[in-house]
Protein backbone atom coordinates (compact mmCIF):
# COMPACT_ATOMS: atom_id res chain seq x y z
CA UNK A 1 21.54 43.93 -14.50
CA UNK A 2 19.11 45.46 -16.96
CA UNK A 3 15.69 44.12 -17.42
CA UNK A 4 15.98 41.94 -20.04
CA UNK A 5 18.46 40.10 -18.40
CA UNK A 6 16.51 40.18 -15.02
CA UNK A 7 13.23 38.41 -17.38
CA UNK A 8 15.39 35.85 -18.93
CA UNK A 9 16.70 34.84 -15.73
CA UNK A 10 13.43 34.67 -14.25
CA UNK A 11 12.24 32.74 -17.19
CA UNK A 12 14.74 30.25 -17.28
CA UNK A 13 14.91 29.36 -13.41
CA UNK A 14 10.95 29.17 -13.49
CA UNK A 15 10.98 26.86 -16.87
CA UNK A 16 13.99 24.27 -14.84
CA UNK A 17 11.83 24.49 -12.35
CA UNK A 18 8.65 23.51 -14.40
CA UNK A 19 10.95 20.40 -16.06
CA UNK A 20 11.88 19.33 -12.24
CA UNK A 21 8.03 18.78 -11.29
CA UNK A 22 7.15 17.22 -14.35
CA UNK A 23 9.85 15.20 -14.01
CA UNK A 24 8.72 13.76 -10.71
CA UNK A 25 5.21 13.86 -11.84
CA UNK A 26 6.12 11.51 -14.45
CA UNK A 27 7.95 8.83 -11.87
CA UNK A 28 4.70 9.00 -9.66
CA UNK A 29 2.78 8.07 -12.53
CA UNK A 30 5.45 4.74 -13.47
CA UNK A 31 4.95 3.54 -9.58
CA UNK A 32 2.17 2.11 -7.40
CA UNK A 33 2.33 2.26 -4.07
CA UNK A 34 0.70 -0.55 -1.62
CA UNK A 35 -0.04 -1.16 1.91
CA UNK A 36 0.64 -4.32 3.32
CA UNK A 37 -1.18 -6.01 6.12
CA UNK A 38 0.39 -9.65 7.82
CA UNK A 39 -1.29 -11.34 10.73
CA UNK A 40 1.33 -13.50 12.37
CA UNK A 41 2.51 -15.63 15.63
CA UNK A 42 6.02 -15.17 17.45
CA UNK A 43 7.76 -16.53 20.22
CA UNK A 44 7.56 -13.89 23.10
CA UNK A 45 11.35 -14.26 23.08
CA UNK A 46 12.13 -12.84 20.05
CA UNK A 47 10.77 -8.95 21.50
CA UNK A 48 8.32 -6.68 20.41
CA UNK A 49 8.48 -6.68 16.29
CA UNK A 50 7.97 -2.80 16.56
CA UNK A 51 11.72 -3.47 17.57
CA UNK A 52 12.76 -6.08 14.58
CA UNK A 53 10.20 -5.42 12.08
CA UNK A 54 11.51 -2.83 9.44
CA UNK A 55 15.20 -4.94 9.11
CA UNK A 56 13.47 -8.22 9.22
CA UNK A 57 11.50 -6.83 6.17
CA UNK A 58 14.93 -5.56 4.43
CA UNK A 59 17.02 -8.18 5.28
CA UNK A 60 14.60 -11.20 4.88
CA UNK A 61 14.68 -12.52 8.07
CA UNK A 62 10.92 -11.65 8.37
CA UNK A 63 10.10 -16.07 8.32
CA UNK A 64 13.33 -16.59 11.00
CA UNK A 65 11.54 -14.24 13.27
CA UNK A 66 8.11 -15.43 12.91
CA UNK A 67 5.98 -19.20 13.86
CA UNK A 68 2.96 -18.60 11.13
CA UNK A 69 1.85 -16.01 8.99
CA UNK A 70 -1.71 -16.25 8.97
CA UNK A 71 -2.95 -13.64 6.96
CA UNK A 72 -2.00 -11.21 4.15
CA UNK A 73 -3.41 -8.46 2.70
CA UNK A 74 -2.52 -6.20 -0.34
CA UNK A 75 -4.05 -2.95 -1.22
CA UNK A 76 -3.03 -0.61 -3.57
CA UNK A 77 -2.85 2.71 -2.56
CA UNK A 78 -3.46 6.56 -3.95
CA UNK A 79 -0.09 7.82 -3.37
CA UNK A 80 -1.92 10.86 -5.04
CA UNK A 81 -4.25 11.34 -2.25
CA UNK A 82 -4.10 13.16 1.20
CA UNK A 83 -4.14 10.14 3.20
CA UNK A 84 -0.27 9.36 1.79
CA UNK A 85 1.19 12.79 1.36
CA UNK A 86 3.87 12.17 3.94
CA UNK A 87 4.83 9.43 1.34
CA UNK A 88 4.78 11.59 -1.78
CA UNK A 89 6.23 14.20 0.25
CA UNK A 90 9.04 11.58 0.82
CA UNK A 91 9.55 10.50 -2.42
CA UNK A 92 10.43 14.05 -3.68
């Protein structure tokens, strides 16, 4: 392969990859991420909601598995920032 060939190939992987960042640069920027914070009661016989939590949340059987929410809180988040670049990192 000469080196014009060699260039162009360079060039074109380099520019794909270019596109592929700005392409997930642009879905960061059309999301908002949040953290979510619920203070709630449960009957001790429904187990430790470390063990239930995550499908409760998917499934919606978050209310069958608690008494009371008490609380909520809603933050938004910088999914930009340090703090959350396991998420971004995820997201990719």
């Amino acid at each position: 392969m000469d080196n014009t060939k060699t260039w162009q190939k360079n060039s074109d992987e380099w520019v794909e990859m270019m596109h592929k960042s700005n392409e997930r640069k642009q879905k960061r920027m059309r999301e908002q991420g949040y953290k979510v914070e619920i203070i709630f009661t449960q009957s001790l016989e429904e187990g430790d909601p470390f063990d239930w939590i995550a499908e409760a949340m998917t499934q919606g059987h978050f209310k069958d598995k608690t008494n009371t929410i008490h609380a909520t809180s809603v933050a938004p988040i910088d999914l930009e920032g340090d703090e959350y670049k396991w998420l971004r990192d995820a997201r990719n």
